[in-house]
C-alpha atoms as a PDB file:
ATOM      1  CA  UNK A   1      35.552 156.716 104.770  1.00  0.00           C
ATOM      2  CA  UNK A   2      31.834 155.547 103.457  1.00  0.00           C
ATOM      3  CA  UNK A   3      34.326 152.624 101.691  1.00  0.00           C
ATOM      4  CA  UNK A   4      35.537 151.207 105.240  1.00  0.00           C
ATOM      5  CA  UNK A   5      31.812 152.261 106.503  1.00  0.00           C
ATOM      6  CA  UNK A   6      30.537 149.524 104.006  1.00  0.00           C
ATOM      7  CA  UNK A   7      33.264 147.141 105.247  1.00  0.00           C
ATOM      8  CA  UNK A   8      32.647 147.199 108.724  1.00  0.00           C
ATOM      9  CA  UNK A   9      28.844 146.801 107.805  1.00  0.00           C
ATOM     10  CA  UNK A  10      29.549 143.289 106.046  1.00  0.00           C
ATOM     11  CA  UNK A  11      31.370 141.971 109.056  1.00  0.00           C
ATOM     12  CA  UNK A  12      28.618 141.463 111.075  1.00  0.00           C
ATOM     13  CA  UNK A  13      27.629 137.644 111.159  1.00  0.00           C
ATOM     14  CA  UNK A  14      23.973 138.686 109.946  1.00  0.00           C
ATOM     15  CA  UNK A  15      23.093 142.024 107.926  1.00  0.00           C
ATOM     16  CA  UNK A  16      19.378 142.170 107.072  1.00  0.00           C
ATOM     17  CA  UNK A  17      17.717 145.582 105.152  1.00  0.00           C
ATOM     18  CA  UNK A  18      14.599 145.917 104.099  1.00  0.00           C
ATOM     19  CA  UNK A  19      13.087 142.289 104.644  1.00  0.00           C
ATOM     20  CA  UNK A  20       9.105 141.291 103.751  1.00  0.00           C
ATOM     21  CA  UNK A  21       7.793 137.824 103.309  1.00  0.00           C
ATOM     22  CA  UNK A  22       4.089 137.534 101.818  1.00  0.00           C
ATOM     23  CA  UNK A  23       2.409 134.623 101.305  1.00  0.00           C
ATOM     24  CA  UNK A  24      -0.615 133.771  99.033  1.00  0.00           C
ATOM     25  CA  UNK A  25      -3.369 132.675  99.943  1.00  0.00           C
ATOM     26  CA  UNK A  26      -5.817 132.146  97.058  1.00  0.00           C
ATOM     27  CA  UNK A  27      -6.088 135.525  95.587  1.00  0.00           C
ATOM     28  CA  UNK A  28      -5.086 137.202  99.437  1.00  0.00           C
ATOM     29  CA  UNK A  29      -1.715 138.309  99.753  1.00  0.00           C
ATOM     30  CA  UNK A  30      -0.894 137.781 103.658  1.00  0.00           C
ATOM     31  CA  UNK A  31       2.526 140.286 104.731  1.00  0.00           C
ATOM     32  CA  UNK A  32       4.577 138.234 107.569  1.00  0.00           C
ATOM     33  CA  UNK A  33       7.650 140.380 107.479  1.00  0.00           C
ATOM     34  CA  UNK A  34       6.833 144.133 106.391  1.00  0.00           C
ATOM     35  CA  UNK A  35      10.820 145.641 106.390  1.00  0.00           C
ATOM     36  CA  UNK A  36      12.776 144.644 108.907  1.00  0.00           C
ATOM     37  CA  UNK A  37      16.783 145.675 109.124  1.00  0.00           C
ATOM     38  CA  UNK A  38      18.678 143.859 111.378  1.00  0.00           C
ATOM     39  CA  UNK A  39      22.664 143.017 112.469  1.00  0.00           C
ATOM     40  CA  UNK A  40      23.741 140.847 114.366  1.00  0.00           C
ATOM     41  CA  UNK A  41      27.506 140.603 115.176  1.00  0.00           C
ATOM     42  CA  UNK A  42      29.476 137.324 115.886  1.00  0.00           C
ATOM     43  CA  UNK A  43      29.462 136.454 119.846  1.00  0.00           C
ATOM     44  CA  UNK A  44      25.815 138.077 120.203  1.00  0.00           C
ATOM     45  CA  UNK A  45      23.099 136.354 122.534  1.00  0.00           C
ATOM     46  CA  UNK A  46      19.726 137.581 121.239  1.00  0.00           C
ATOM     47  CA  UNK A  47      16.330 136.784 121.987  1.00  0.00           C
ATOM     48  CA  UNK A  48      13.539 136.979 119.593  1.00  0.00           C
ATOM     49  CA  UNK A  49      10.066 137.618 121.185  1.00  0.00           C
ATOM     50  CA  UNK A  50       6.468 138.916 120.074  1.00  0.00           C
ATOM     51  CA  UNK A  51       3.116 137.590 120.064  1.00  0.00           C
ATOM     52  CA  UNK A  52       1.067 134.977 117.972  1.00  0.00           C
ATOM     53  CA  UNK A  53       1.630 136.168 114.163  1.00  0.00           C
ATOM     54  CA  UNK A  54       4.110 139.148 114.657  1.00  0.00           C
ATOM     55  CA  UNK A  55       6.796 136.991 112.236  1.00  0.00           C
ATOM     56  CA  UNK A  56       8.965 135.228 114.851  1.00  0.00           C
ATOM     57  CA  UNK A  57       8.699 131.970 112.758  1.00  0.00           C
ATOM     58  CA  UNK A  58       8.942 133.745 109.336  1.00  0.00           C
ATOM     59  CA  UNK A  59      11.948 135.925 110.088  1.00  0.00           C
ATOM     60  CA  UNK A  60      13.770 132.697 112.222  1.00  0.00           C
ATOM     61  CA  UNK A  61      13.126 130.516 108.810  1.00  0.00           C
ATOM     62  CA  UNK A  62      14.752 133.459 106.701  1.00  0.00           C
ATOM     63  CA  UNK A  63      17.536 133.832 109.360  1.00  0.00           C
ATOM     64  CA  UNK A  64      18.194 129.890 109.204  1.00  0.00           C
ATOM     65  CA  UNK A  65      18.002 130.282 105.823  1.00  0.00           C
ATOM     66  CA  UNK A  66      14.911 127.781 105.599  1.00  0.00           C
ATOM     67  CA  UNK A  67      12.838 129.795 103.233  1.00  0.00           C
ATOM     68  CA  UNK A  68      13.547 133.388 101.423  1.00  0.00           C
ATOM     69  CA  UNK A  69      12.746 136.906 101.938  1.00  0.00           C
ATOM     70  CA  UNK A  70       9.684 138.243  98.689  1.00  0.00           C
ATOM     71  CA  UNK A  71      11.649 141.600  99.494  1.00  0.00           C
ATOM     72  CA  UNK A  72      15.096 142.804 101.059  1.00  0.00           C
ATOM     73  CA  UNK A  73      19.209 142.039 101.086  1.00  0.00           C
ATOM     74  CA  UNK A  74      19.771 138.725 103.489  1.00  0.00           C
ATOM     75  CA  UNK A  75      23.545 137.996 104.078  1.00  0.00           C
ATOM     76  CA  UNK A  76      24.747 135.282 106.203  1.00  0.00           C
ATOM     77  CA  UNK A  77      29.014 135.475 107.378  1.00  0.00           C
ATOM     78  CA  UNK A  78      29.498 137.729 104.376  1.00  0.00           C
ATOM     79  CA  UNK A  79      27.710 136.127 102.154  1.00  0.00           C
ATOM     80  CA  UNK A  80      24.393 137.345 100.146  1.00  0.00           C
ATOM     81  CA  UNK A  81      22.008 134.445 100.115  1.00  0.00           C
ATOM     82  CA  UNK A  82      19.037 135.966  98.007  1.00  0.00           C
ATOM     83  CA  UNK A  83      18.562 134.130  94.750  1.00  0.00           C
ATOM     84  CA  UNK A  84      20.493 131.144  95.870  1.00  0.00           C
ATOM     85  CA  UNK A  85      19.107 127.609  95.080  1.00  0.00           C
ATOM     86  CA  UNK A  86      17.859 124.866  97.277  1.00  0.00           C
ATOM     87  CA  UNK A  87      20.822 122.883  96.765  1.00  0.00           C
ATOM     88  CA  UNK A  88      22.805 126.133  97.863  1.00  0.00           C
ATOM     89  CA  UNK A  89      20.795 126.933 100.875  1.00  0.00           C
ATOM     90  CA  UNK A  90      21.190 123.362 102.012  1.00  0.00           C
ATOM     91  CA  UNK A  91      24.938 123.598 102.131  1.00  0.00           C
ATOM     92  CA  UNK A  92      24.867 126.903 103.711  1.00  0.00           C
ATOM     93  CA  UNK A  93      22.536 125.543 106.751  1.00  0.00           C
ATOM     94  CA  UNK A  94      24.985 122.719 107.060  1.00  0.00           C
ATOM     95  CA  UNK A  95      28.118 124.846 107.319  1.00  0.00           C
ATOM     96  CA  UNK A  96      26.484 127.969 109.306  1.00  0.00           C
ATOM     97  CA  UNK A  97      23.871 126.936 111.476  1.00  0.00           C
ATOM     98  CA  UNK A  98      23.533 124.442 114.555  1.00  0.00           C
ATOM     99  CA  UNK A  99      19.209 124.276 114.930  1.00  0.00           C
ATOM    100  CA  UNK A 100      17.489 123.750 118.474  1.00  0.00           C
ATOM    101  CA  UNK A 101      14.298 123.022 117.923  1.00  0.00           C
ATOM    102  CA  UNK A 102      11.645 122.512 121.102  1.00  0.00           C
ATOM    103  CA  UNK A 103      10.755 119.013 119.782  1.00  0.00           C
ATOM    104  CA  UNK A 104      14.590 118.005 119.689  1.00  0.00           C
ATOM    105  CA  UNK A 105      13.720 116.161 116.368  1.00  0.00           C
ATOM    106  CA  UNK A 106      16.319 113.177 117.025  1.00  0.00           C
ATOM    107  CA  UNK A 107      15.643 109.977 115.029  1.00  0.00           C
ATOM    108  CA  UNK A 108      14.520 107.704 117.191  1.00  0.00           C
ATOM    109  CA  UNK A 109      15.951 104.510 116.775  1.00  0.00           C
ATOM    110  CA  UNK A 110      20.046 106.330 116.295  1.00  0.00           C
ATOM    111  CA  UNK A 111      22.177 106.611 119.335  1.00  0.00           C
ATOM    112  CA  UNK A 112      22.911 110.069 120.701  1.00  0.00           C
ATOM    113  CA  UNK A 113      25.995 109.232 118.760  1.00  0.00           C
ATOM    114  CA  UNK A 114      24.491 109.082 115.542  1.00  0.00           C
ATOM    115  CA  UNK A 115      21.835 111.506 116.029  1.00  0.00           C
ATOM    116  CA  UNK A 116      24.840 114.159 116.808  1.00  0.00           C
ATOM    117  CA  UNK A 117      27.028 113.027 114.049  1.00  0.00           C
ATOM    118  CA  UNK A 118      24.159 113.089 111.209  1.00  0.00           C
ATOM    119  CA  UNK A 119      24.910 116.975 110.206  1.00  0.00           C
ATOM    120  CA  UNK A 120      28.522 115.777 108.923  1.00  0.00           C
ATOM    121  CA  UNK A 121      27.367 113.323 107.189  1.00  0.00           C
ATOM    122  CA  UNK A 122      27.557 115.208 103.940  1.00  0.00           C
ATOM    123  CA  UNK A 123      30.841 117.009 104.719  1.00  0.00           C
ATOM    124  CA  UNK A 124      33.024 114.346 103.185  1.00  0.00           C
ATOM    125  CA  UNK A 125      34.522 113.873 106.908  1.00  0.00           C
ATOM    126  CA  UNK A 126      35.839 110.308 107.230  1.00  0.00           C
ATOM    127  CA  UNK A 127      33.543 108.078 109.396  1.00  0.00           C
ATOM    128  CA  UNK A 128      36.366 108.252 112.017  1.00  0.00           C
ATOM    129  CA  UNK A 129      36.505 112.082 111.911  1.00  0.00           C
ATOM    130  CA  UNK A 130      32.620 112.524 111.968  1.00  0.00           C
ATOM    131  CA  UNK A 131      32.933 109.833 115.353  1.00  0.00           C
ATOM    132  CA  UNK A 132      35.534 111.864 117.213  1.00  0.00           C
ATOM    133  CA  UNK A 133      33.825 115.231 116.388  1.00  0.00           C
ATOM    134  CA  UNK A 134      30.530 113.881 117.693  1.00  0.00           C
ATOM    135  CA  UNK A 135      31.953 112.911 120.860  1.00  0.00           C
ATOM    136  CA  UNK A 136      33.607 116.173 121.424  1.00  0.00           C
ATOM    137  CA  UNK A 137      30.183 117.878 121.113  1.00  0.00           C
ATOM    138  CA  UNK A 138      28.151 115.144 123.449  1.00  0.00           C
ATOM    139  CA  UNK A 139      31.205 115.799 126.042  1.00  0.00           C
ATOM    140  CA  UNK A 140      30.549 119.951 125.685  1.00  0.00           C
ATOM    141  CA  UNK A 141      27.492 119.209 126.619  1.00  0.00           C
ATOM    142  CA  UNK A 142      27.679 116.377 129.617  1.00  0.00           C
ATOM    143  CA  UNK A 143      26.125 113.420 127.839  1.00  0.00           C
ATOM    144  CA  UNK A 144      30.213 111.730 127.492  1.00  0.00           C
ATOM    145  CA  UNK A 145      28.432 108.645 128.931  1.00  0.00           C
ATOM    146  CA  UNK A 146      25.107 108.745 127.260  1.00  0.00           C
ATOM    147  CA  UNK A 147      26.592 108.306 123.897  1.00  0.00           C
ATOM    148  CA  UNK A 148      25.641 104.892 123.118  1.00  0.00           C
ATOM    149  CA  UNK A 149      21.525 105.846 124.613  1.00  0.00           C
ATOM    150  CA  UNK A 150      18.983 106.067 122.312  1.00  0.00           C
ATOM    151  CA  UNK A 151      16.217 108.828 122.578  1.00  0.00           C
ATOM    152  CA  UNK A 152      13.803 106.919 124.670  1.00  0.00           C
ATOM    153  CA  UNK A 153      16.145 105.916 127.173  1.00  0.00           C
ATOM    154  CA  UNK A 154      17.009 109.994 127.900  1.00  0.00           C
ATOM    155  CA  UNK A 155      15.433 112.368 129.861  1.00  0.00           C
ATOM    156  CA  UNK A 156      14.400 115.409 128.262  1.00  0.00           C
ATOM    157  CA  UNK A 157      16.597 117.541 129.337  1.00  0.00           C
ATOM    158  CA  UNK A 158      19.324 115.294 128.051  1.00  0.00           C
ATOM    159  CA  UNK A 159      17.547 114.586 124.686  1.00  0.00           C
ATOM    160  CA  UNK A 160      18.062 118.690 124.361  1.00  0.00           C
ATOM    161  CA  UNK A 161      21.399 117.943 124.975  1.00  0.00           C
ATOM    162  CA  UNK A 162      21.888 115.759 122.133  1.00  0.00           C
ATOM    163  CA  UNK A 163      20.050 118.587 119.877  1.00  0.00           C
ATOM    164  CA  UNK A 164      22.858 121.362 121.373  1.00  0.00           C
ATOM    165  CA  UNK A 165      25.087 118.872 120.398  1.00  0.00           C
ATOM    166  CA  UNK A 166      23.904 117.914 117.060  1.00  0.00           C
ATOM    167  CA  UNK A 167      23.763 121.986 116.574  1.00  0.00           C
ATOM    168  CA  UNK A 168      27.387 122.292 117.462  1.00  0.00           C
ATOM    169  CA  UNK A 169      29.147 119.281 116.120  1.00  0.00           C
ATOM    170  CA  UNK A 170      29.832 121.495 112.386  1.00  0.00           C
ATOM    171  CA  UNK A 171      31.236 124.208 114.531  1.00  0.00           C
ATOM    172  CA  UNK A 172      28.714 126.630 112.862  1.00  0.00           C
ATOM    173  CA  UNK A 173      28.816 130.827 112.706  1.00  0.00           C
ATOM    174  CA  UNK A 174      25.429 130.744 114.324  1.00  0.00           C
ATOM    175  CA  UNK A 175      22.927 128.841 116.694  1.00  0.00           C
ATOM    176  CA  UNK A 176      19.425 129.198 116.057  1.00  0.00           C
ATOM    177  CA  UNK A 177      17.279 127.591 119.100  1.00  0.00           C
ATOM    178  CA  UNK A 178      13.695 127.695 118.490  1.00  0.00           C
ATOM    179  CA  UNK A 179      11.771 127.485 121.966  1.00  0.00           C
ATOM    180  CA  UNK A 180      14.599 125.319 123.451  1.00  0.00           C
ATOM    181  CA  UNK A 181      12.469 124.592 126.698  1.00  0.00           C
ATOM    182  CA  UNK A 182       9.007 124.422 125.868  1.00  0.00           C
ATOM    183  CA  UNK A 183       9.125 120.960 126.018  1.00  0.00           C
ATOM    184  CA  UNK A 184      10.816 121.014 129.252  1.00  0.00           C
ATOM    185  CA  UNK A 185       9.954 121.444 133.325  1.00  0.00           C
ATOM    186  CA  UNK A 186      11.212 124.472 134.628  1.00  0.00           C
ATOM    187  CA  UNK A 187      14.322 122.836 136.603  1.00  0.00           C
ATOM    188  CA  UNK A 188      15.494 121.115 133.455  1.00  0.00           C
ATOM    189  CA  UNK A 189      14.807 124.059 131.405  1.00  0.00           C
ATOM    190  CA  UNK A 190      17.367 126.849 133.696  1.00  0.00           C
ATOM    191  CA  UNK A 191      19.686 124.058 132.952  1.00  0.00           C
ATOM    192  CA  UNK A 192      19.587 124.159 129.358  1.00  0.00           C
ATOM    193  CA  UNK A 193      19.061 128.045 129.194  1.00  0.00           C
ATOM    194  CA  UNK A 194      22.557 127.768 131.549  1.00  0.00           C
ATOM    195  CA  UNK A 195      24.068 125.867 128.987  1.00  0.00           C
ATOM    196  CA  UNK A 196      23.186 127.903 126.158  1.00  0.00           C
ATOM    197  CA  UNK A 197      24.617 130.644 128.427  1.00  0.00           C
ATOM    198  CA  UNK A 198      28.082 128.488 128.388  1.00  0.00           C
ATOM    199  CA  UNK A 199      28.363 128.131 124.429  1.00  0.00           C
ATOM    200  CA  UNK A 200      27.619 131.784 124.239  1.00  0.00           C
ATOM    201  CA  UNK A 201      31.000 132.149 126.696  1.00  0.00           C
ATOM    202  CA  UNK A 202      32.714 130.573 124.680  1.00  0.00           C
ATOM    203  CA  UNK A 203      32.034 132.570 121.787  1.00  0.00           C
ATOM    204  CA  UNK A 204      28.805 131.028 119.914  1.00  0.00           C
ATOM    205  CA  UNK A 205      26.532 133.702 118.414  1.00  0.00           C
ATOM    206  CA  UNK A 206      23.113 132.874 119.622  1.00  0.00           C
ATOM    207  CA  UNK A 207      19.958 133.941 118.661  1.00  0.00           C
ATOM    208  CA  UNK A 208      17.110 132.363 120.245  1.00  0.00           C
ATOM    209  CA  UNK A 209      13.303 132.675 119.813  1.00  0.00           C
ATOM    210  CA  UNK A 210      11.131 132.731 123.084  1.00  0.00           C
ATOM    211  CA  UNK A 211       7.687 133.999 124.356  1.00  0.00           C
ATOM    212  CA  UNK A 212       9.091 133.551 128.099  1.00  0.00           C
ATOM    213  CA  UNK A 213      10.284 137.118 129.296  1.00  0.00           C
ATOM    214  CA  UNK A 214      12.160 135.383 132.022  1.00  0.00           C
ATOM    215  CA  UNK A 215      14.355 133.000 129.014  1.00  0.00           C
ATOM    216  CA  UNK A 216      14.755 136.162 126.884  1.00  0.00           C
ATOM    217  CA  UNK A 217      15.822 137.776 129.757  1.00  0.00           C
ATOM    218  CA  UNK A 218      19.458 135.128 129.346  1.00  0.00           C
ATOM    219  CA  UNK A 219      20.288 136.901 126.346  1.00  0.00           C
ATOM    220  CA  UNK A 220      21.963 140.278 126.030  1.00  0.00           C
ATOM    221  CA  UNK A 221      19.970 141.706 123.277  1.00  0.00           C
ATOM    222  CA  UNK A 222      15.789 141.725 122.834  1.00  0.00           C
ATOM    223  CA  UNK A 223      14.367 142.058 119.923  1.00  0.00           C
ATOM    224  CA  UNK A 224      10.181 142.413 120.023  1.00  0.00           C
ATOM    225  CA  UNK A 225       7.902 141.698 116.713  1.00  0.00           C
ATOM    226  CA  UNK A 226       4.786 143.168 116.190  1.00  0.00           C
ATOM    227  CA  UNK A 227       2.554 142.770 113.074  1.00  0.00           C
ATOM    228  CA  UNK A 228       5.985 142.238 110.823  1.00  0.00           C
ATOM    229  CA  UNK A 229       7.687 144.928 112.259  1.00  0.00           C
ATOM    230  CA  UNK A 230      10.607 145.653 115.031  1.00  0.00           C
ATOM    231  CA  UNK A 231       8.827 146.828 117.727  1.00  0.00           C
ATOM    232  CA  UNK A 232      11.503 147.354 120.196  1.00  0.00           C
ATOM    233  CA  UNK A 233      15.410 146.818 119.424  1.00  0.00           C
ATOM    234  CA  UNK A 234      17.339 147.081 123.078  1.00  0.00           C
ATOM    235  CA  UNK A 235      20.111 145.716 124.853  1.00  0.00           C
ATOM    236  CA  UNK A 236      19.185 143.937 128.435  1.00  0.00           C
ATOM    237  CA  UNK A 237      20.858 145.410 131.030  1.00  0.00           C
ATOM    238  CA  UNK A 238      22.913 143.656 133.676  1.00  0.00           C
ATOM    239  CA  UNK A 239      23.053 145.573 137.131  1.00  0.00           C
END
């Protein structure tokens, strides 16, 4: 029984025990994560909230596997990612994880086009493949005739778009969003949190980082930092 136990356990998309990150500073050792466990199973929506320094950033660059954990067992879709190399952790990003980041980070003079078909770049995709996959994901998102537009001549709420896109054009496990409407007006903003809502419809595992109760309150799942440590672990009901 413990054998299928353990099984079960490594199914989840994310299985975290024990993480802490430290930093040094000088001869200060600052904690940013002080043991956090965390799951996450595929098809989850979770929002990631906490004030000023309780390790939203820290634990969202472990998760996106951006930087390692000092302490603890990270694994990613079944796989342990401690100890791995740069070169590694690059090619997991690329296959597991679409980024939203608040500042869209598009390159400026690519078309929405390009901008969305940059992560398959280094998948050995022929140019024709990595095309027709990028115009899939500008479709899923409503930018089909924006493909061709450069970043300047978008709004903002369609140069998010593009990001989504870009995030979801490797088909990854997991889609890390990162204050998705902070740069955003509050009209354009319930439209991307309603398209977020969408991809998680259609199966995307979400987990999305927010100090807005009313955005965390789109996912199913809250999870509140405090000083390094889960504060509060709960789903969010819907009456």
């Amino acid at each position: 029984m413990a054998e299928k136990a353990d099984t079960g356990a490594q199914k989840a998309l994310i299985r975290m025990v024990g993480i802490e990150k430290a930093y040094q500073m000088g001869d200060i050792t600052v904690p940013a994560l002080r043991g956090i466990d965390l799951s996450v199973e595929r098809n989850e929506y979770i929002a990631v909230m906490g004030p000023s320094g309780s390790g939203k950033s820290t634990l969202m660059n472990i998760i996106g596997c951006l930087d390692l954990p000092t302490k603890g067992s990270y694994s990613l879709n079944s796989q342990d990612v401690g100890g791995l190399n740069d070169s590694q952790l690059s090619e997991i990003r690329n296959r597991n994880i679409g980024f939203v980041f608040q500042t869209f980070n598009l390159l400026p003079r690519a078309t929405a086009l390009h901008n969305v078909e940059l992560p398959l770049i280094y998948s050995g995709l022929p140019a024709s493949r990595r095309r027709d996959l990028a115009r899939e994901a500008l479709a899923q998102v409503g930018l089909a005739d924006r493909m061709k537009h450069k970043p300047n001549e978008l709004s903002g709420g369609q140069r998010q778009r593009v990001a989504i896109a870009r995030a979801l054009v490797n088909r990854p496990s997991l889609i890390l969003a990162d204050e998705p409407t902070g740069n955003l007006d509050s009209k354009t903003g319930e439209e991307i949190m309603a398209l977020l809502q969408n991809l998680h419809d259609q199966g995307n595992t979400i987990v999305l980082v927010t100090h807005e109760e009313y955005i965390a309150a789109s996912a199913r799942r809250v999870i509140r930092l405090r000083d390094g440590l889960v504060e509060e672990d709960a789903p969010i009901s819907r009456l």
